[in-house]
C-alpha atoms as a PDB file:
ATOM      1  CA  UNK A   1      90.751 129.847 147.333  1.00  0.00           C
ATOM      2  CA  UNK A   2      87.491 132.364 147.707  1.00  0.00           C
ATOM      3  CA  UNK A   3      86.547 133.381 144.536  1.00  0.00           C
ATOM      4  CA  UNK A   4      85.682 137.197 144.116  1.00  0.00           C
ATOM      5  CA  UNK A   5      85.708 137.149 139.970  1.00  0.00           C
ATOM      6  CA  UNK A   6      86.382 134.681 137.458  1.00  0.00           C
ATOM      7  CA  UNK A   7      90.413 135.253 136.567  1.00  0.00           C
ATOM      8  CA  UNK A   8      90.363 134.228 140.496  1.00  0.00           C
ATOM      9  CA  UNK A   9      89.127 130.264 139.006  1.00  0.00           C
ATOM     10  CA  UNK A  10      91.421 130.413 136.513  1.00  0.00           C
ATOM     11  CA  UNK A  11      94.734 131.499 138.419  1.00  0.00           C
ATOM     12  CA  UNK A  12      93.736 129.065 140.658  1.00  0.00           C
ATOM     13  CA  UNK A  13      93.292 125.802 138.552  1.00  0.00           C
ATOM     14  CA  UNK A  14      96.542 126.946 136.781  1.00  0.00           C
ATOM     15  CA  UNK A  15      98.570 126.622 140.288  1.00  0.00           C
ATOM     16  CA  UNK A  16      96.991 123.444 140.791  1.00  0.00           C
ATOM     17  CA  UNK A  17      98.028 122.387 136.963  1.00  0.00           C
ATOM     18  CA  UNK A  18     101.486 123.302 138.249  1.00  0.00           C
ATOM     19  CA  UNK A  19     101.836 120.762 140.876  1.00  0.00           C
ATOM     20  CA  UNK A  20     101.862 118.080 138.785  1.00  0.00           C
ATOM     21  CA  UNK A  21     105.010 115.748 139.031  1.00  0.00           C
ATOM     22  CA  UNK A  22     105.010 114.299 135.668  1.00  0.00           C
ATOM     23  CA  UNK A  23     106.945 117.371 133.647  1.00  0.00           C
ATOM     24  CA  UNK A  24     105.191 116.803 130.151  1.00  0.00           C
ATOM     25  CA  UNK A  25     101.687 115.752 132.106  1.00  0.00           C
ATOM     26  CA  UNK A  26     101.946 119.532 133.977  1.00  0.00           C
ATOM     27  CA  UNK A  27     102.401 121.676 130.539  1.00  0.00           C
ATOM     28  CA  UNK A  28      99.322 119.470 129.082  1.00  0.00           C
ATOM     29  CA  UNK A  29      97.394 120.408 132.095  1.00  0.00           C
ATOM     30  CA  UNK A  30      98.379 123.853 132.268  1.00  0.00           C
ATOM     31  CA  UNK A  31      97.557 124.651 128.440  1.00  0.00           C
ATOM     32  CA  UNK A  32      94.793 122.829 129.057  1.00  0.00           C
ATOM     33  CA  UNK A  33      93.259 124.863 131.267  1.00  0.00           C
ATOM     34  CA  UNK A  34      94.154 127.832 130.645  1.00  0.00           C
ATOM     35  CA  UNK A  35      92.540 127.432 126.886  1.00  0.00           C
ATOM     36  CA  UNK A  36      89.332 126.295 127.859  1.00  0.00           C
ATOM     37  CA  UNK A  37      89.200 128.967 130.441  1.00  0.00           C
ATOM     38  CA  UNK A  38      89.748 131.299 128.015  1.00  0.00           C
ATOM     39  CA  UNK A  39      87.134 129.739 125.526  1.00  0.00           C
ATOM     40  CA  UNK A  40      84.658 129.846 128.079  1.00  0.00           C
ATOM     41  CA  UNK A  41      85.361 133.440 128.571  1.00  0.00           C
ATOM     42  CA  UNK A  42      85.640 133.996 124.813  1.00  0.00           C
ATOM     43  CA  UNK A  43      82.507 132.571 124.023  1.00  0.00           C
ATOM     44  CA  UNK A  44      80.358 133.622 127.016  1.00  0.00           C
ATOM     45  CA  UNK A  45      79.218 129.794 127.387  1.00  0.00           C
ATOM     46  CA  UNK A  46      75.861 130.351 129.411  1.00  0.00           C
ATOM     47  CA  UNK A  47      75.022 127.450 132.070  1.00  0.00           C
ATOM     48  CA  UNK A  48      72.962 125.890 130.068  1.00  0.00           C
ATOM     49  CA  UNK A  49      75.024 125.682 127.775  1.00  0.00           C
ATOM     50  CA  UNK A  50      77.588 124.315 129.336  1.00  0.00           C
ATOM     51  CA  UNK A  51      75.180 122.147 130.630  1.00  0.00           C
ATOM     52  CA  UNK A  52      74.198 120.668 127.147  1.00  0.00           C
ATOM     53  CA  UNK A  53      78.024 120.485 126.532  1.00  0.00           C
ATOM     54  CA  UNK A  54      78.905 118.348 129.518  1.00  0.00           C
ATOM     55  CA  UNK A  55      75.746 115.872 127.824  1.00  0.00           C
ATOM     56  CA  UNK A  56      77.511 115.641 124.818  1.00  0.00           C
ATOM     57  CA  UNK A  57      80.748 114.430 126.327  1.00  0.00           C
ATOM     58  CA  UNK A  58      78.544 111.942 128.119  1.00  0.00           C
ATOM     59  CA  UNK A  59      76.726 111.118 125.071  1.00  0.00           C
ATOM     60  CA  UNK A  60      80.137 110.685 122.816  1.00  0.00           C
ATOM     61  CA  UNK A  61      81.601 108.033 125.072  1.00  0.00           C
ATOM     62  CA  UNK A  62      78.186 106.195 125.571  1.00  0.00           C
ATOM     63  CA  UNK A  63      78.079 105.623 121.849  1.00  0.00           C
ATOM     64  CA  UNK A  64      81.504 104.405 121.597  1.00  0.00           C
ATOM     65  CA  UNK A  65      81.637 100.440 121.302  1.00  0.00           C
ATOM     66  CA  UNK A  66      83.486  97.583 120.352  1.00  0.00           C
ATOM     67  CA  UNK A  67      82.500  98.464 116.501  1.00  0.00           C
ATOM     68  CA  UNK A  68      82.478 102.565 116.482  1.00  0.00           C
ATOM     69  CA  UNK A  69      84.252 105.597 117.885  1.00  0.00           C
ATOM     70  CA  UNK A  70      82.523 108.410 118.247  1.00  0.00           C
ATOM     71  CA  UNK A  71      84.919 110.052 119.513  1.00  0.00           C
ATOM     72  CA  UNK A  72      87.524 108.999 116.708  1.00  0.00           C
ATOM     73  CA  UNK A  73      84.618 110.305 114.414  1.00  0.00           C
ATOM     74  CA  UNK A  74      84.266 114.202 116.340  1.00  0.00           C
ATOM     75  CA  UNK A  75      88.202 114.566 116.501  1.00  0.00           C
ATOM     76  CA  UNK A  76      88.276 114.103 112.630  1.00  0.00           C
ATOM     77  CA  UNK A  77      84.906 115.797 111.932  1.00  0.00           C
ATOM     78  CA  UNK A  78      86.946 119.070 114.013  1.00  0.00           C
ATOM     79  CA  UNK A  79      90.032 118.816 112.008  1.00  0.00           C
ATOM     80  CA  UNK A  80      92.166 117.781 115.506  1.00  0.00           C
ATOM     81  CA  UNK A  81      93.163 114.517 114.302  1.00  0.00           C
ATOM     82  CA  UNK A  82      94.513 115.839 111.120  1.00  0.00           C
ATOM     83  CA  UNK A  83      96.098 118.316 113.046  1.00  0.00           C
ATOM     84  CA  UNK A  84      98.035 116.365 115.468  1.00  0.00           C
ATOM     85  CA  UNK A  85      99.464 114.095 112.649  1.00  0.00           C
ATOM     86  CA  UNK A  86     100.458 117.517 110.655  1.00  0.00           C
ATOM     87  CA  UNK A  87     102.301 118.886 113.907  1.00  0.00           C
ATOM     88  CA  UNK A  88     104.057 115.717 114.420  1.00  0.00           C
ATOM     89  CA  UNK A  89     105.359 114.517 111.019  1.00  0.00           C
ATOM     90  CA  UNK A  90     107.029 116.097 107.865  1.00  0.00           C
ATOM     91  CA  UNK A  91     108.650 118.862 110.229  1.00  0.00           C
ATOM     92  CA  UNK A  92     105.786 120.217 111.737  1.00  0.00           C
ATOM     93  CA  UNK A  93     103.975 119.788 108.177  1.00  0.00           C
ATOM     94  CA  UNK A  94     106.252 121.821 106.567  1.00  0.00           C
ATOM     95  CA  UNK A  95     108.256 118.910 104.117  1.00  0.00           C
ATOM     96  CA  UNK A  96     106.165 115.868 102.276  1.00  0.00           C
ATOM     97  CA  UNK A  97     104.934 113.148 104.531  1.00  0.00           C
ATOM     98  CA  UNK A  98     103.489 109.706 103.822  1.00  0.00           C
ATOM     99  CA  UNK A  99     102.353 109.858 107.694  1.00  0.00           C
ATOM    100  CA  UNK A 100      98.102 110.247 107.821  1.00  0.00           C
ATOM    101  CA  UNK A 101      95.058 109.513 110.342  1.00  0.00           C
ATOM    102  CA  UNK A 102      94.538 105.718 111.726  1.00  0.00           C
ATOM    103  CA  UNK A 103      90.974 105.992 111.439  1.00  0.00           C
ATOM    104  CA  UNK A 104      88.451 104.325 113.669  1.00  0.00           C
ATOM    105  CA  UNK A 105      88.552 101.091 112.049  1.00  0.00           C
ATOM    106  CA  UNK A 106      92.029  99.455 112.022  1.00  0.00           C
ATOM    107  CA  UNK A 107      92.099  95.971 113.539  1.00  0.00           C
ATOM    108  CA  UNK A 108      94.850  94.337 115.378  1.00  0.00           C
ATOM    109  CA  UNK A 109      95.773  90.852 114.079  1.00  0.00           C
ATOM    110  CA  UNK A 110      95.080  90.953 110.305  1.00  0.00           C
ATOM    111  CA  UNK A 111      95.539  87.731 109.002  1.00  0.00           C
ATOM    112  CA  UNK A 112      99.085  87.026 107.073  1.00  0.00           C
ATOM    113  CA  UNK A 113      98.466  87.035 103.222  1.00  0.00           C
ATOM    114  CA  UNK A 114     101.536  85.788 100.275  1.00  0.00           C
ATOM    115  CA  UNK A 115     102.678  88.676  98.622  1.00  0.00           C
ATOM    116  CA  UNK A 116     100.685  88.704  95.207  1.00  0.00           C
ATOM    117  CA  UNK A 117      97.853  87.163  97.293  1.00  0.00           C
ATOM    118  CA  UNK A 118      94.258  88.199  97.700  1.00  0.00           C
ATOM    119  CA  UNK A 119      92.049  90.371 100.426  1.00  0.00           C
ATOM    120  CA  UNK A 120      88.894  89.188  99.499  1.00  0.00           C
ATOM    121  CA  UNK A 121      87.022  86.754 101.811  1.00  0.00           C
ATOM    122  CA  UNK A 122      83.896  86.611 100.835  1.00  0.00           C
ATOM    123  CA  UNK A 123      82.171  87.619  97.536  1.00  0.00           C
ATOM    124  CA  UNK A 124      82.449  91.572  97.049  1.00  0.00           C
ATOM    125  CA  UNK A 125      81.126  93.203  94.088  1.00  0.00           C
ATOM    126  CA  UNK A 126      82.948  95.606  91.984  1.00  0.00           C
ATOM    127  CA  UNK A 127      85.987  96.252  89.846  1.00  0.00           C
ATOM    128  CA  UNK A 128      89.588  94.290  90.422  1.00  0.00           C
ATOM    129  CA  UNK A 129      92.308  96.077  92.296  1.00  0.00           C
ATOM    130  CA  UNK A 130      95.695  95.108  91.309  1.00  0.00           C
ATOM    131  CA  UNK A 131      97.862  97.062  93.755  1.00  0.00           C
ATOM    132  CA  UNK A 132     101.693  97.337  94.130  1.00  0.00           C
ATOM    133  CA  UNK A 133     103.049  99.431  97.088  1.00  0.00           C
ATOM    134  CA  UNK A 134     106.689  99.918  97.952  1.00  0.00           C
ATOM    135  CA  UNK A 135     107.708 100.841 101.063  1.00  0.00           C
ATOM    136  CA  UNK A 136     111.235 103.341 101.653  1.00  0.00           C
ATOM    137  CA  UNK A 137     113.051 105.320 103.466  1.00  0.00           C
ATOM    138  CA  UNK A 138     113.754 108.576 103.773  1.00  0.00           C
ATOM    139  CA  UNK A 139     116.821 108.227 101.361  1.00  0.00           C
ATOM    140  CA  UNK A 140     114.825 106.332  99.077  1.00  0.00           C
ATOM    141  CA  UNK A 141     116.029 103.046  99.203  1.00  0.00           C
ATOM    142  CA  UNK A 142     114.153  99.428  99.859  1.00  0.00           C
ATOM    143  CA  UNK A 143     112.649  98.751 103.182  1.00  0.00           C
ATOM    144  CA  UNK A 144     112.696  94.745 103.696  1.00  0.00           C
ATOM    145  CA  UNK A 145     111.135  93.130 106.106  1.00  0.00           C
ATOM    146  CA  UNK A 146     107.955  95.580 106.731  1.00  0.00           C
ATOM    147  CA  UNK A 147     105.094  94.480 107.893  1.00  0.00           C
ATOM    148  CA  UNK A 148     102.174  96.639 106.059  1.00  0.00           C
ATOM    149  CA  UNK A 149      99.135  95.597 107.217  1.00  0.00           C
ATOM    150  CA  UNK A 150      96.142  97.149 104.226  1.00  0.00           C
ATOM    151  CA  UNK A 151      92.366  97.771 104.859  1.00  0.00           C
ATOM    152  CA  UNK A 152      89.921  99.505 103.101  1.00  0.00           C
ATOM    153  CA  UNK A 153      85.930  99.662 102.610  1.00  0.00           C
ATOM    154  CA  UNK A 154      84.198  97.705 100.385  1.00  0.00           C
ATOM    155  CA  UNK A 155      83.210  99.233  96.960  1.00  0.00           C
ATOM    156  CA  UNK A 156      79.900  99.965  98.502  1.00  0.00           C
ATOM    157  CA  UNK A 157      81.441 102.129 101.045  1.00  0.00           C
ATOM    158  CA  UNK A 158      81.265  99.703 104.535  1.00  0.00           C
ATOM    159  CA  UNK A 159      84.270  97.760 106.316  1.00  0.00           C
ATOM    160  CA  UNK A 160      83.574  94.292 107.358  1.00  0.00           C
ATOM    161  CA  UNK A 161      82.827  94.454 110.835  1.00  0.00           C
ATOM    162  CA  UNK A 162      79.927  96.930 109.699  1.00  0.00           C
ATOM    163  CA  UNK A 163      78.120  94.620 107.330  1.00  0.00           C
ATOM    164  CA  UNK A 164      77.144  91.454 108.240  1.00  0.00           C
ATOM    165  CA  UNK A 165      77.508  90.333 104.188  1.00  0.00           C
ATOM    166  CA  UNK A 166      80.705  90.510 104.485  1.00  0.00           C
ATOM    167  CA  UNK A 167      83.186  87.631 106.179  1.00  0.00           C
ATOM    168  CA  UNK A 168      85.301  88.470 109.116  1.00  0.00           C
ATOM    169  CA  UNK A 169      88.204  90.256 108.296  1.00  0.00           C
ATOM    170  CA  UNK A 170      87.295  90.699 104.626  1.00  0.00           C
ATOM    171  CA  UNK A 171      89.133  93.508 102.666  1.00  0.00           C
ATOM    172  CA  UNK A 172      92.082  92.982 105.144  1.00  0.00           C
ATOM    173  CA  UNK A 173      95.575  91.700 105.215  1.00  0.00           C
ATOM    174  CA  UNK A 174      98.935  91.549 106.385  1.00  0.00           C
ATOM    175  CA  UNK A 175     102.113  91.472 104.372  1.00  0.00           C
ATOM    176  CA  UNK A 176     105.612  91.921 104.831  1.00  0.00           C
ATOM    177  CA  UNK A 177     108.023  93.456 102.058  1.00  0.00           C
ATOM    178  CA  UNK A 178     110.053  91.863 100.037  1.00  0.00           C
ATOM    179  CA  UNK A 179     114.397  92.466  99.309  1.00  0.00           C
ATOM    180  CA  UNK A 180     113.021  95.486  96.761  1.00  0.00           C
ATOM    181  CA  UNK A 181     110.716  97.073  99.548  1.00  0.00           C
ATOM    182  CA  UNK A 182     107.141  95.588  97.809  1.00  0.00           C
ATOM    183  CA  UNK A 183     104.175  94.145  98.726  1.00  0.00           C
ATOM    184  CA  UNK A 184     101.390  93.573  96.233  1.00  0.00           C
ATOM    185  CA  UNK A 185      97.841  92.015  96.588  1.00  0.00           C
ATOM    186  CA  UNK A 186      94.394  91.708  94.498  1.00  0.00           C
ATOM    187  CA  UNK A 187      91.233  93.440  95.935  1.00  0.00           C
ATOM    188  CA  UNK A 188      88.809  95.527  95.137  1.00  0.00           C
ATOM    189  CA  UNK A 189      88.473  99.779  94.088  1.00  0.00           C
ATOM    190  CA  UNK A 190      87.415 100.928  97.272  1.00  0.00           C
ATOM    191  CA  UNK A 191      84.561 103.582  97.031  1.00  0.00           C
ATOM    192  CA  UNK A 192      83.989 106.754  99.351  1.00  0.00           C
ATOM    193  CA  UNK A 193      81.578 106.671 101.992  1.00  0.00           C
ATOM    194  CA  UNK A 194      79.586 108.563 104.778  1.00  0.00           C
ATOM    195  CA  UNK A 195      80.784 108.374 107.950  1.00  0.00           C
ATOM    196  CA  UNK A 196      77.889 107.597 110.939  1.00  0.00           C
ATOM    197  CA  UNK A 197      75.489 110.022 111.298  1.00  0.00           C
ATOM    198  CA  UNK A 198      73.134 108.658 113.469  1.00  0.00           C
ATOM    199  CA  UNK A 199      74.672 110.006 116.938  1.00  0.00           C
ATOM    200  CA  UNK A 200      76.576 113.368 118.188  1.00  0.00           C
ATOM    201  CA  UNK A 201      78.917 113.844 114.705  1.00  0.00           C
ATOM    202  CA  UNK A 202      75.521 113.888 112.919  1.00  0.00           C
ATOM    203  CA  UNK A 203      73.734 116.592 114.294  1.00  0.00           C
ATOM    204  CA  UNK A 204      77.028 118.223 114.077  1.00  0.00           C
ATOM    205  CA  UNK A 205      77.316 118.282 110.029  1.00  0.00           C
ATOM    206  CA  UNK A 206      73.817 118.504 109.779  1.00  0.00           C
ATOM    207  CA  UNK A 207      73.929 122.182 111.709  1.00  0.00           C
ATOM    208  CA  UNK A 208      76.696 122.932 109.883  1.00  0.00           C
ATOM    209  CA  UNK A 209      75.086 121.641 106.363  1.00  0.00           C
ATOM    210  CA  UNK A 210      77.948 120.139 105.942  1.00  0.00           C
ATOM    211  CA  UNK A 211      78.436 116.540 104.003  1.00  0.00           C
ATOM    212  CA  UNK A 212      79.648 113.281 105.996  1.00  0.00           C
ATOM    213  CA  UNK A 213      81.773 111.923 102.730  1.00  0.00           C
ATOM    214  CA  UNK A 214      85.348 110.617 103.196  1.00  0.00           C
ATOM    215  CA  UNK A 215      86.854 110.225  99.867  1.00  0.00           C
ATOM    216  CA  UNK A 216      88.060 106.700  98.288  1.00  0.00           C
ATOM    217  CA  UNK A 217      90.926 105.580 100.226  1.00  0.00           C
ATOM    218  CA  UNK A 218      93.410 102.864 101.550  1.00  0.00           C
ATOM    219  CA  UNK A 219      94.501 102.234 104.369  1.00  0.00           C
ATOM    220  CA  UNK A 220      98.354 101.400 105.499  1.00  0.00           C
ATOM    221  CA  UNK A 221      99.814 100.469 108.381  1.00  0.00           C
ATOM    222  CA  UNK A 222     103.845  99.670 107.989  1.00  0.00           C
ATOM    223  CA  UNK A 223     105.716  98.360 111.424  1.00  0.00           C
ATOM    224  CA  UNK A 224     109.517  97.725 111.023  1.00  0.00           C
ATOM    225  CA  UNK A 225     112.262  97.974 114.158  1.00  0.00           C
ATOM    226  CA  UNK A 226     114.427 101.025 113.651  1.00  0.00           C
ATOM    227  CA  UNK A 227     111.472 102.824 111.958  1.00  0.00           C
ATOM    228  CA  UNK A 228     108.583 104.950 113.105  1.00  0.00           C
ATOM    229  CA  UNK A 229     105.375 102.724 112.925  1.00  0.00           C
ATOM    230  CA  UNK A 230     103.222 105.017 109.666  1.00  0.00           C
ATOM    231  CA  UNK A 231      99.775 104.908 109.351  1.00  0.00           C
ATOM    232  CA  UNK A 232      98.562 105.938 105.736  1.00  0.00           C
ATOM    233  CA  UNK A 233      95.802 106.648 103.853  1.00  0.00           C
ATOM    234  CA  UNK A 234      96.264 106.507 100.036  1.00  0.00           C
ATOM    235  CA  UNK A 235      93.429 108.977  98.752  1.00  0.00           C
ATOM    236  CA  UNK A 236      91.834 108.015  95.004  1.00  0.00           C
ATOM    237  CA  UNK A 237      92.652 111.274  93.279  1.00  0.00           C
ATOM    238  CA  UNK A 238      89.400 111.121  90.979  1.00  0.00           C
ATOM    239  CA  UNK A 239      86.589 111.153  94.016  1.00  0.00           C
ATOM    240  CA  UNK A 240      84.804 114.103  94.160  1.00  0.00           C
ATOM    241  CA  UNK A 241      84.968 114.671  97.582  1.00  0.00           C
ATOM    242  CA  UNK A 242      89.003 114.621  97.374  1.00  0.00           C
ATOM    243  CA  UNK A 243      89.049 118.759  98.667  1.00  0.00           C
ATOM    244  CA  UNK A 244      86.162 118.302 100.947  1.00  0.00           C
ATOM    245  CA  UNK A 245      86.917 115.222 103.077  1.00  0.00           C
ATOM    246  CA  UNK A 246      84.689 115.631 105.978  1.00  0.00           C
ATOM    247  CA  UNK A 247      87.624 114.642 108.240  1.00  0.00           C
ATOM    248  CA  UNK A 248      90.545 116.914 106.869  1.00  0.00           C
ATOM    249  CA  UNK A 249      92.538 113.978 106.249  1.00  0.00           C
ATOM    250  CA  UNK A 250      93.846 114.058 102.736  1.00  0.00           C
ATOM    251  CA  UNK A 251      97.383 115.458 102.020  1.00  0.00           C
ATOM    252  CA  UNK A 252      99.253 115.795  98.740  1.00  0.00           C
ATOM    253  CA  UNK A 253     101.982 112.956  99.236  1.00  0.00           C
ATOM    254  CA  UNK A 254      98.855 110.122  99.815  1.00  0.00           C
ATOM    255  CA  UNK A 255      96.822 111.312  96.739  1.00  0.00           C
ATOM    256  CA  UNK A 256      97.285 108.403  93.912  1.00  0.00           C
ATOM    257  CA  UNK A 257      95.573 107.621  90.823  1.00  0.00           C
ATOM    258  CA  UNK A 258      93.695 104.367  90.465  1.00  0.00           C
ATOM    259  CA  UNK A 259      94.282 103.638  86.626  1.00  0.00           C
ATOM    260  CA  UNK A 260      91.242 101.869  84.783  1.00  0.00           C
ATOM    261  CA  UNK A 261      92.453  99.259  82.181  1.00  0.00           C
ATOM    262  CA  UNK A 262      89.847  98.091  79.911  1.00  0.00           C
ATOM    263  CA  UNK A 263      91.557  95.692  78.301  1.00  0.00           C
ATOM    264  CA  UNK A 264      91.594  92.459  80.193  1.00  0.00           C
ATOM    265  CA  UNK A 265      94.093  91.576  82.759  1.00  0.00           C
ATOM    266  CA  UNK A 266      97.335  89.756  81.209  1.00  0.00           C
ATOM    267  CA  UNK A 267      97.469  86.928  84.034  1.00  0.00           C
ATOM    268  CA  UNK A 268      93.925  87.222  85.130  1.00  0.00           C
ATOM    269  CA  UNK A 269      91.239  87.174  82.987  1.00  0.00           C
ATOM    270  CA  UNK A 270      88.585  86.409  85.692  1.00  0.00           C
ATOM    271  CA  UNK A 271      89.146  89.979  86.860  1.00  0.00           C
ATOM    272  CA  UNK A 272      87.055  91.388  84.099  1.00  0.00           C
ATOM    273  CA  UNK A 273      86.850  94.565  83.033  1.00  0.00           C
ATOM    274  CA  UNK A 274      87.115  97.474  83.645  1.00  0.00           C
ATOM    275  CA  UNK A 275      89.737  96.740  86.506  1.00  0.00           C
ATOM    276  CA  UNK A 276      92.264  98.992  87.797  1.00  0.00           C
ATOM    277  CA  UNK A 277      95.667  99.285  89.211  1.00  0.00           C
ATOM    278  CA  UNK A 278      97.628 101.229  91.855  1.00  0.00           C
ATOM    279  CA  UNK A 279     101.182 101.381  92.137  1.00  0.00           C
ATOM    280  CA  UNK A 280     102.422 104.016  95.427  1.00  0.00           C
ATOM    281  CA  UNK A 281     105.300 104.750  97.426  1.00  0.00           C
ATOM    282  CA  UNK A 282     105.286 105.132 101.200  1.00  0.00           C
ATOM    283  CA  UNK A 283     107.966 106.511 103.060  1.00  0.00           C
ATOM    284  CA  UNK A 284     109.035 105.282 106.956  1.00  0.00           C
ATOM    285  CA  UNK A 285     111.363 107.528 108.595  1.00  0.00           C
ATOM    286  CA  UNK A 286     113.929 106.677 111.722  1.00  0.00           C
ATOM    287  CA  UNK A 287     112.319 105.679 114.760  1.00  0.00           C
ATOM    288  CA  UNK A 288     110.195 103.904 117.582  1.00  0.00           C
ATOM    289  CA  UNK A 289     107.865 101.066 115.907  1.00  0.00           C
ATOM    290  CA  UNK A 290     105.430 100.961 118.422  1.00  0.00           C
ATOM    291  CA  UNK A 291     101.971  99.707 117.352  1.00  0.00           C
ATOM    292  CA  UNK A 292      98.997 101.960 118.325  1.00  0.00           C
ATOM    293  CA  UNK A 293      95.829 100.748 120.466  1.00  0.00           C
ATOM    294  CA  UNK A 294      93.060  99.625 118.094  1.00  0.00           C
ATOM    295  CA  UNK A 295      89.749 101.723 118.195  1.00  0.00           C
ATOM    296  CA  UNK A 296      87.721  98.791 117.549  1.00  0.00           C
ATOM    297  CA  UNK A 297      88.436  94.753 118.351  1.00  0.00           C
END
């Protein structure tokens, strides 16, 4: 192909796109390109500023490491990742779902905890959480069996493997559902935090004066044959940043309310007070459990 004007590139990459064997690979390609191309045109991207684009693509996956994922972070920070999980559960987003964003810091190989058990490894300030979660289907009856693995960030807003006060796998467990679909542990309130600022996502929020708070959350992960694997966040419905998460990830089904007691705890008074409790129901629909790829090790 000679190009004489620029519908000539795109008409061209677009019969390239269509040569590709793999059917669902070839209508990725083809959106694909045809999208951008039309992006480009919208926008009027300049050279250099394509150029300056192309370094930020370079810079996203230089930053990326063993303990962050920048680009994890700019999908959020864009609203794609929410996106993708809307289009692909609760009918196209259009009935209740329990089904929410992985996140960039889910582990593989959290270590097995007794129901009733604790995820605290190491000392970590800040009120008790006594949490109950049960686990159903979409008819509402018990799920058995589940494995639910449960993180979350400390109350002073870092997971383990970003502070080094912290033990290894702290504020993490696995735990596998009992004949009436529960699982219940001891932990801590989990407090909202900033996501990283110091690298692409950054400069991003701070153009668009916009604040790098996630609200309070949980996080769920439940794996069961016969089921689709969920991922969950269960949002703290009192955090202030609950309608302005800077990653478009909260949804009406995973807001819950974190109830403070102030009395003390009936079987343990070394929790204090005030402490709180959860109780929440996820639901797991029909499906593939297939375990996704952590974004950190």
């Amino acid at each position: 192909m000679i190009a004489e004007k620029p519908g000539d590139v795109t008409a061209a990459a677009l019969a390239v796109m269509a040569r590709t064997a793999d059917p669902r690979l070839r209508e990725i390609l083809t959106v694909l390109v045809r999208h951008l191309h039309a992006f480009v045109a919208e926008a009027r991207l300049t050279e250099e500023e394509f150029r300056a684009a192309a370094a930020i693509v370079n810079e996203i996956g230089q930053r990326s490491s063993a303990t962050h994922n920048e680009a994890v972070l700019m999908a959020g920070s864009l609203g794609v990742s929410a996106l993708v999980c809307l289009l692909n559960n609760g009918d196209g987003g259009r009935v209740p779902s329990s089904q929410n964003l992985l996140g960039p810091f889910w582990r593989m190989g959290s270590p097995p905890v007794e129901n009733g058990g604790s995820l605290l490894r190491s000392a970590t300030p800040g009120p008790a959480l006594f949490a109950t979660i049960a686990v159903r289907d979409p008819a509402g009856r018990p799920v058995e069996g589940a494995e639910v693995d449960i993180w979350h960030a400390s109350p002073v807003g870092f997971y383990e493997n970003q502070d080094p006060a912290q033990a290894d796998m702290n504020l993490r467990g696995k735990f596998t559902t009992d004949a009436e679909g529960l699982i219940a542990f001891r932990s801590v309130r989990p407090a909202g935090y900033p996501i990283p600022t110091d690298g692409v996502v950054g400069r991003l929020l701070a153009a668009q004066g916009r604040h790098p708070y996630r609200p309070a959350h949980m996080h769920a992960l439940v794996f069961k044959e016969g089921f689709r694997t969920l991922t969950a966040q269960i949002y703290d419905a009192e955090d202030p940043h609950l309608e302005t998460d800077v990653q478009f990830g909260v949804t009406r089904p995973l807001v819950a309310r974190f109830e403070r007691h102030d009395e003390p705890h009936p079987t343990a008074p070394d929790a204090g007070t005030p402490w709180f409790s959860l109780d929440h129901v996820l639901t797991i629909e029909p499906g593939e459990a297939k375990l996704p790829k952590p974004p950190i090790r």
